[in-house]
Each structure stands twice: as structure tokens, then as C-alpha cells.
Protein backbone atom coordinates (compact mmCIF):
# COMPACT_ATOMS: atom_id res chain seq x y z
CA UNK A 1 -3.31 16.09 -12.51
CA UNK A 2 0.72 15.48 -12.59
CA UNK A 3 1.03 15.25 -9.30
CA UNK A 4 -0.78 17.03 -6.07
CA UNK A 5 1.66 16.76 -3.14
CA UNK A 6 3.84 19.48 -4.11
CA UNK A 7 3.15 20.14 -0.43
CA UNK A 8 4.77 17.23 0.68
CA UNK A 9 8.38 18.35 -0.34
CA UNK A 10 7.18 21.98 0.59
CA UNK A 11 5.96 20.93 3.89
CA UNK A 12 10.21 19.88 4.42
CA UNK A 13 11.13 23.46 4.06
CA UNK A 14 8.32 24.63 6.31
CA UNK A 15 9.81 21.78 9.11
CA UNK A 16 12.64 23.25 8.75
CA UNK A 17 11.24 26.72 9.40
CA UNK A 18 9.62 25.48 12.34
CA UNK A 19 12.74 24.19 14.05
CA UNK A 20 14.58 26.43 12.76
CA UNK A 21 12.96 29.87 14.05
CA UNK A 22 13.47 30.63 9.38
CA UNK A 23 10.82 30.73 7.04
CA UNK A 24 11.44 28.18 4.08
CA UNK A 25 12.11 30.12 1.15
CA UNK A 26 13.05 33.69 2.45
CA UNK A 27 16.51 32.54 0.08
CA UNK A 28 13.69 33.05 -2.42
CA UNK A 29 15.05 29.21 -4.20
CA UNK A 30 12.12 27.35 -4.97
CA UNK A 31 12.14 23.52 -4.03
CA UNK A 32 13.55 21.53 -6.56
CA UNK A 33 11.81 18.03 -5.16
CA UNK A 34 8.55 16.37 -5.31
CA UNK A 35 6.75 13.17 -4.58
CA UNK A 36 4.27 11.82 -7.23
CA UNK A 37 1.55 10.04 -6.54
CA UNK A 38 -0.04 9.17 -9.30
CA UNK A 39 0.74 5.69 -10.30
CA UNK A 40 -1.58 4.82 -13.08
CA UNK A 41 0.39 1.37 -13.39
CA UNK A 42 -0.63 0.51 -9.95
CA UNK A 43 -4.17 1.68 -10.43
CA UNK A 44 -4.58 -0.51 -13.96
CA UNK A 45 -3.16 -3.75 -11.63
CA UNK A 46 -5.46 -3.14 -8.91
CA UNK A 47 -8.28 -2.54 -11.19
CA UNK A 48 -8.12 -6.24 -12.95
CA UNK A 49 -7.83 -7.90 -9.14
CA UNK A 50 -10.58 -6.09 -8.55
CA UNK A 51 -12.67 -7.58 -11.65
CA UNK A 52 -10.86 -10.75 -11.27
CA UNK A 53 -12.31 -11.01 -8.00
CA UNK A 54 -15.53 -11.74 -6.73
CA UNK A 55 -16.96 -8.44 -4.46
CA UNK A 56 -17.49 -10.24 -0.88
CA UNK A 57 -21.11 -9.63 0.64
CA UNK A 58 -19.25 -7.48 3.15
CA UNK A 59 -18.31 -5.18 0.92
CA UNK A 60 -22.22 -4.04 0.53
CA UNK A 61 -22.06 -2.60 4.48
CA UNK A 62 -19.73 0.67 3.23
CA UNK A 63 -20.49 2.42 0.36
CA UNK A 64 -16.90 3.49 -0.28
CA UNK A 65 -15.99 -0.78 -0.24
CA UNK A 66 -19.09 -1.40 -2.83
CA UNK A 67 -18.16 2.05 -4.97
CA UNK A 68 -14.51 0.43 -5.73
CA UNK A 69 -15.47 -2.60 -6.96
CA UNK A 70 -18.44 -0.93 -9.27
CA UNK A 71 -15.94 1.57 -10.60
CA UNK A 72 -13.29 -1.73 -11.50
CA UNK A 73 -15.56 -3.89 -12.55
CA UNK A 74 -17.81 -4.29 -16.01
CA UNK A 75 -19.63 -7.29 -14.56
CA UNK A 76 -20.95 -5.49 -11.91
CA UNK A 77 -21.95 -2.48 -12.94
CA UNK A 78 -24.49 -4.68 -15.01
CA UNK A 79 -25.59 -6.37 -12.34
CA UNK A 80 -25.92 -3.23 -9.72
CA UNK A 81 -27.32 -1.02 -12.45
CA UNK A 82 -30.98 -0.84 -12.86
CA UNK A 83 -31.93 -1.28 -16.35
CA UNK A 84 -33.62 0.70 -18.27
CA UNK A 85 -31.80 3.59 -15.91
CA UNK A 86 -33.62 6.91 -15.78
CA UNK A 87 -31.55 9.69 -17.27
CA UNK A 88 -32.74 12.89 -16.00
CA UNK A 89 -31.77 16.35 -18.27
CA UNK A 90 -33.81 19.33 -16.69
CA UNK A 91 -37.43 18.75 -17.06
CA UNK A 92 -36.39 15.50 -19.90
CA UNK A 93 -36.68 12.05 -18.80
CA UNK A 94 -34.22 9.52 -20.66
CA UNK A 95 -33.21 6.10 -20.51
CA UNK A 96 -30.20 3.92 -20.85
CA UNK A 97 -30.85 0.02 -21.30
CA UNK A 98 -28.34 -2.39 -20.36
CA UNK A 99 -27.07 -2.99 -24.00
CA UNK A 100 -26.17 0.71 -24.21
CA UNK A 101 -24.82 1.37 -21.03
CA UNK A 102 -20.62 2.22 -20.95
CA UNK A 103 -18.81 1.26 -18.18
CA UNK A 104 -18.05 4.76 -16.22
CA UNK A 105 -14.88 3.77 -14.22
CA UNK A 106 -15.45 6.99 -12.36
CA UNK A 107 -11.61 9.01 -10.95
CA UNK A 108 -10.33 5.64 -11.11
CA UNK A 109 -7.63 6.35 -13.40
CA UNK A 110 -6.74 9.63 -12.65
CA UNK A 111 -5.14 7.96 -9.25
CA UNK A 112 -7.04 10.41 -6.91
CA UNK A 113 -10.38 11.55 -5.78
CA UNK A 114 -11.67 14.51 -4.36
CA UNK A 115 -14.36 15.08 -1.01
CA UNK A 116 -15.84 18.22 0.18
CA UNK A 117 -17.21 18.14 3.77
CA UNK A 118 -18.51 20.97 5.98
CA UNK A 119 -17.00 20.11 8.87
CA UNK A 120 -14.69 17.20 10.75
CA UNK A 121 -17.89 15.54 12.06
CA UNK A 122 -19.83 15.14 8.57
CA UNK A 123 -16.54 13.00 7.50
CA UNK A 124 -18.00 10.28 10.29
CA UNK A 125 -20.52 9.40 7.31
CA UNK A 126 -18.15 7.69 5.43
CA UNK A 127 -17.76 4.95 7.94
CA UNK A 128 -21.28 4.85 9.09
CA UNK A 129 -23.14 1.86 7.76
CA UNK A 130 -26.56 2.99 8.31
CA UNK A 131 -26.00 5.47 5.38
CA UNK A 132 -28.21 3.96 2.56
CA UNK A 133 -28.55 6.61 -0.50
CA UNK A 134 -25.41 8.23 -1.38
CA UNK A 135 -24.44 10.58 -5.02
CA UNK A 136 -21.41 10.38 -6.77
CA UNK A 137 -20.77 13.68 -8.48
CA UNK A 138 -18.74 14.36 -11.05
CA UNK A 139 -18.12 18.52 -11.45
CA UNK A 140 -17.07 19.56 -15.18
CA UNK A 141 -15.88 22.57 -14.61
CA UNK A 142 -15.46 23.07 -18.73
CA UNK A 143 -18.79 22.43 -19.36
CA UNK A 144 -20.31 24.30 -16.21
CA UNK A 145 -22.44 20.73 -15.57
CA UNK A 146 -22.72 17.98 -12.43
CA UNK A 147 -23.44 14.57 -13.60
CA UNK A 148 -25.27 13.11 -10.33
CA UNK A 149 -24.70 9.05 -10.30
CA UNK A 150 -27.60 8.54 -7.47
CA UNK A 151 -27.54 4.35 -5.52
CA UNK A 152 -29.12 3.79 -3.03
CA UNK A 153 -29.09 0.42 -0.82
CA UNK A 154 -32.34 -1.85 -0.38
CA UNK A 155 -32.13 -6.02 0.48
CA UNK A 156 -28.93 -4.84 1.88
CA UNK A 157 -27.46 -4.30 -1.94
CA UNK A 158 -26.25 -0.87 -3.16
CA UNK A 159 -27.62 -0.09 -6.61
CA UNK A 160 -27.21 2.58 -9.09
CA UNK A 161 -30.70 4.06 -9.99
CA UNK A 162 -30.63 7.34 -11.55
CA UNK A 163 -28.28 9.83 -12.78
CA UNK A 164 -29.31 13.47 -12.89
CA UNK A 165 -27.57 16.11 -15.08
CA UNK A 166 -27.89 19.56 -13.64
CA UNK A 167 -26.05 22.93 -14.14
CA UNK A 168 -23.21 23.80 -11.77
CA UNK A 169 -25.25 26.64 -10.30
CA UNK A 170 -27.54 24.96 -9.19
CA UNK A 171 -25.38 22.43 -6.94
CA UNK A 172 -25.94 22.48 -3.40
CA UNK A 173 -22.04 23.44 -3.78
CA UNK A 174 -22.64 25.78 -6.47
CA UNK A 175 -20.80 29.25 -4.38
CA UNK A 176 -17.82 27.23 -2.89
CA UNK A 177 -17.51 25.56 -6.52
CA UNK A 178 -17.25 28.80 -8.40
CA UNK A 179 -14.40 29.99 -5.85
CA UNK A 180 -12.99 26.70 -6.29
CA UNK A 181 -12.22 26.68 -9.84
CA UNK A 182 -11.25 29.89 -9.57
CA UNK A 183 -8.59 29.09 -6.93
CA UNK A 184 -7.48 26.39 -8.77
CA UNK A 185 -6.65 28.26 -12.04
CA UNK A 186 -5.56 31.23 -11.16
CA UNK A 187 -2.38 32.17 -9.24
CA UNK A 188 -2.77 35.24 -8.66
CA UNK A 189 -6.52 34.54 -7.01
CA UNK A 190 -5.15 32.22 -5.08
CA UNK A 191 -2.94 34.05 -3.62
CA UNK A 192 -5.17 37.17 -2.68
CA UNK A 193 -7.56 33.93 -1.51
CA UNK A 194 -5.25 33.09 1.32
CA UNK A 195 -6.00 33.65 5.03
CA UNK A 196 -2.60 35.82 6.26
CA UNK A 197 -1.24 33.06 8.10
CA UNK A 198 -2.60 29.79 6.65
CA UNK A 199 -2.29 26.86 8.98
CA UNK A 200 -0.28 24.13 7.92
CA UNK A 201 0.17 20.64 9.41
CA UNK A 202 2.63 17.73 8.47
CA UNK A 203 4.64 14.96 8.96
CA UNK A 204 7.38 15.52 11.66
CA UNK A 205 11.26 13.86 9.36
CA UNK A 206 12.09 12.45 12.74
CA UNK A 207 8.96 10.98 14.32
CA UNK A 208 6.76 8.59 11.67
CA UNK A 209 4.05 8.58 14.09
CA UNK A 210 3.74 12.16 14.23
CA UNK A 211 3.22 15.53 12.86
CA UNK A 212 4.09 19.20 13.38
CA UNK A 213 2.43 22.64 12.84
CA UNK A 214 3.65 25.95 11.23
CA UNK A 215 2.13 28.56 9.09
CA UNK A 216 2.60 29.74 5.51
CA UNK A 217 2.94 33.39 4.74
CA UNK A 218 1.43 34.83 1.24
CA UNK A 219 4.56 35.67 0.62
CA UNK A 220 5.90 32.34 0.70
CA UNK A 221 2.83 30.00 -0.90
CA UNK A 222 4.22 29.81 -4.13
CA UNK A 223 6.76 27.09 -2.67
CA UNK A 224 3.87 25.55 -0.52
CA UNK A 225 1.00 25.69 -3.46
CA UNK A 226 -0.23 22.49 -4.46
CA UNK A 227 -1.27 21.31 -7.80
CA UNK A 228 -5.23 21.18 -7.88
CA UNK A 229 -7.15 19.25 -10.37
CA UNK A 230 -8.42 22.32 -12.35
CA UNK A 231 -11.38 20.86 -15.09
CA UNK A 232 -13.02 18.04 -13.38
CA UNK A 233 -13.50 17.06 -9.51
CA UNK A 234 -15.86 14.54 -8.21
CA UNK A 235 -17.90 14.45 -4.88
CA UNK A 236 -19.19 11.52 -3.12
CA UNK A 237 -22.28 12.77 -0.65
CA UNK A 238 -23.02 10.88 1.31
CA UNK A 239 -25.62 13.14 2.98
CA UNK A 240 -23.04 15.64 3.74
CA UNK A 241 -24.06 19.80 2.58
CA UNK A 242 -22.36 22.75 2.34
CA UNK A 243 -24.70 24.93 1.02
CA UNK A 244 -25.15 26.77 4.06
CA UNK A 245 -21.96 26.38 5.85
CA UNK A 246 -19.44 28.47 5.87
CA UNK A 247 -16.61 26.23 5.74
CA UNK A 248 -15.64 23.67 3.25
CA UNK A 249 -13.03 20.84 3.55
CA UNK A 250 -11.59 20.17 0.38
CA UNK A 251 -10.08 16.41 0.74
CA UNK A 252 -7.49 14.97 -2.11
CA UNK A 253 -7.09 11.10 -1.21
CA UNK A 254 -4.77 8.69 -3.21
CA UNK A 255 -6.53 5.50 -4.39
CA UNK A 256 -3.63 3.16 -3.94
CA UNK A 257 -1.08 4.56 -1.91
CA UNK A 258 -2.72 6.13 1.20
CA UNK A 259 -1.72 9.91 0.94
CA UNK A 260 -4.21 12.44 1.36
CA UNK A 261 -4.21 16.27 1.54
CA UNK A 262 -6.83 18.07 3.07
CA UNK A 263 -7.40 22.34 2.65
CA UNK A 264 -9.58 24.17 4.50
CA UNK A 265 -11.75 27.08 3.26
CA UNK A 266 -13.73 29.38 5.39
CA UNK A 267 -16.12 32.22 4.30
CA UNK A 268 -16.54 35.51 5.74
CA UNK A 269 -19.62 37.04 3.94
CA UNK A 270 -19.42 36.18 0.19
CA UNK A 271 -15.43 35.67 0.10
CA UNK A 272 -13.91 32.04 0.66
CA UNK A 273 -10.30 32.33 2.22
CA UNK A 274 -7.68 29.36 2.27
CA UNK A 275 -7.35 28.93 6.40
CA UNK A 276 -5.37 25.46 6.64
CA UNK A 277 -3.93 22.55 4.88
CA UNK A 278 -3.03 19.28 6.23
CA UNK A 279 -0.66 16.42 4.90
């Protein structure tokens, strides 16, 4: 993905709507800036600290610290892999022994990675160090398939002990998925898949320590719409479901430079509607 915060420079015009009593873009002029993000040569540099430094014992209490260093790091995906690893295909039982295993460095250089919680209270998980099994997902859209990277944590050391490899339909996120890709690839979808306003929260130009609120029309989204990752998205559960729930947030967080985007989709009987997104 080129770059996802289109909706930073967008979320200028809508400021400017805001204090201005004017919707950005009823000139109908599309912005003509935007902020990247991805910044692969940053990514690459923290990557070899990473391997060139030893993972502190610490670092086992959060998943998330553990997962960064096993994604950077040959050396210890060998040692926090167990070997022969059971590769599960439907009702076929695999292996892969340590001399065949390829190190997986996960979304690390794609600069971004993706989260999908029900609601604001599930996100709490990430932080909570009594959380001991946790699956990395990684959703190929082309393929219609979830590759399931499953560790768990026992002697206080996270391990990776089993990948499954399941059709998309039968992910616990299988009906938000489907409207996901969807949404992602087609323009037109998306905008029939908006909630008339959608909420829209940002950073306020003349405060750095706060933010502001306005909405975004259908009419005007097209300046607003950011760029989605359209083929491939990963999940990290960490106990979180939203197979029942009818709202998903869909989080987009930066690996090395702290931005994060955050879109909110609620469902009212089988449709899932765009209702908010937050920079």
C-alpha cells in the first residue's frame, strides 16, 4: 500500500470546514497533498537493531514487544519455534522441521499492520499481560485463505506452535471480511457503504495536544477516502471476536512512526456501513 493517510491531508480540508461553517471540497478541487508513511528504509534499519540486539526478558510480558523481535529476527524465530511445527491443511496434518523452516517476517515490510476489534474495550487486550495464547492472521484476500500463526506463552516464554490454514469463510471474521475487501476495491461500494454522515475525528492545526470533530458527506468522501490495503491484511487476536458483533474497528497502525487510523463499521442486519474514522 503507497500510502494510507490520504486522510491526513483530507482531514485539513474537513478542519477547515469545521471552522469555517464550508464543507471541504464543495469547489469540487481535489487535495493535491499527502503524507506517506511508509518508510521501508526506516523499517529495514530498525529491523537489523532489532536482530543485532538481544530481545530483553521483559519483552516476553507483551505479546506485541515479543511479536517484533520474532518478526526481525532469524535467530529467534529458531529458537521460539517448536520444531517439527504442526502444519494443519483441513483434515491434513504436516510438519515443518527447523532446517526447512523460512523466516516469515510477517507486515514487517509493508510499514503497517492492520487490527480488527469489536469494540473500544477488547483493544485493553493488547496491554494486558495475563493474555497467554494469541493468533497472528494473515488474510489473502487473492487466494480466499487465513494462514493462522498460533503461540502461546508457558515458563513465561511466548512460542510459536502451530499454524493452521483455513478458508476465509470459515474465519470467525469471515462476513465483516467479505464486506471488507469489497470496500476496499471498489469505489463505487464504498461509497453506497457509507453511513450519511460519517464521523470523522482529527488533529486540531493549532492545538498538538488535541483534536476536533466534523462529518463527511457521501458526496464529499472521495477527497476524505483513504487508501486500504486491498489483497492481504493481517490480524493479531488476541482473544478478541467479531463474529457476533455488530461492529468492527478496523485499526491501520504505522510500525515506525506512530500514526494510526482507525474506521469504524457497524451492521444493521446483513449490511456493514462506514460510521466513523479517526486520525
Amino acid at each position: 500500500m503507497r500510502k494510507f493517510l490520504i486522510a491526513i491531508s483530507a482531514s485539513f480540508l474537513l478542519m477547515l470546514s469545521c471552522k469555517g461553517g464550508k464543507m471541504a471540497g464543495d469547489d469540487g478541487e481535489a487535495p493535491s497533498d499527502s503524507v506517506e508513511i511508509v518508510d521501508t528504509a526506516s523499517v529495514d534499519t530498525m529491523e537489523q537493531l532489532i536482530s543485532d540486539t538481544p530481545m530483553p526478558k521483559a519483552a516476553d510480558e507483551l505479546f506485541d514487544d515479543f511479536f517484533f523481535n520474532y518478526a526481525a529476527n532469524r535467530k529467534l524465530q529458531l529458537e521460539r519455534t517448536v520444531f517439527p511445527l504442526p502444519l494443519v491443511i483441513g483434515e491434513r496434518t504436516d510438519t515443518i522441521t527447523k532446517h526447512a523452516w523460512k523466516t516469515e517476517h510477517f507486515f514487517m515490510h509493508q510499514g503497517y499492520y492492520t487490527l480488527m476489534f469489536p469494540n473500544r474495550s477488547q483493544m485493553e487486550l493488547v496491554k494486558d499481560t495475563a493474555v497467554s495464547n494469541v493468533t497472528v492472521e494473515k488474510i489473502d484476500f487473492a487466494i480466499k485463505t487465513v494462514r493462522q500463526y498460533i503461540f502461546n506463552r508457558t515458563g513465561g516464554l511466548w512460542m510459536l506452535r502451530k499454524i493452521n490454514i483455513i478458508p476465509l469463510y470459515k474465519n470467525d471474521n469471515a462476513s465483516f471480511l467479505k464486506f471488507y475487501h469489497q470496500f476496499a476495491n471498489d469505489s463505487v461500494f464504498q461509497t453506497e457503504s457509507l453511513y450519511d454522515p460519517v464521523q470523522f475525528v482529527g488533529p486540531d492545526p493549532d492545538d498538538d495536544f488535541s483534536q476536533m470533530e466534523g462529518v463527511i458527506s457521501p458526496d464529499t468522501w472521495p477527497a476524505f477516502a483513504p487508501e486500504l490495503p486491498q489483497t492481504m491484511i493481517y490480524n493479531i487476536n488476541y482473544g478478541q471476536t467479531c463474529r457476533k458483533s455488530n461492529q468492527v474497528i478496523f485499526m491501520i497502525r504505522g510500525i515506525s512512526n506512530g500514526l494510526e487510523m482507525e474506521l469504524t463499521f457497524k451492521r444493521e442486519g446483513s449490511k456493514w456501513q462506514l460510521v466513523k474514522m479517526t486520525t
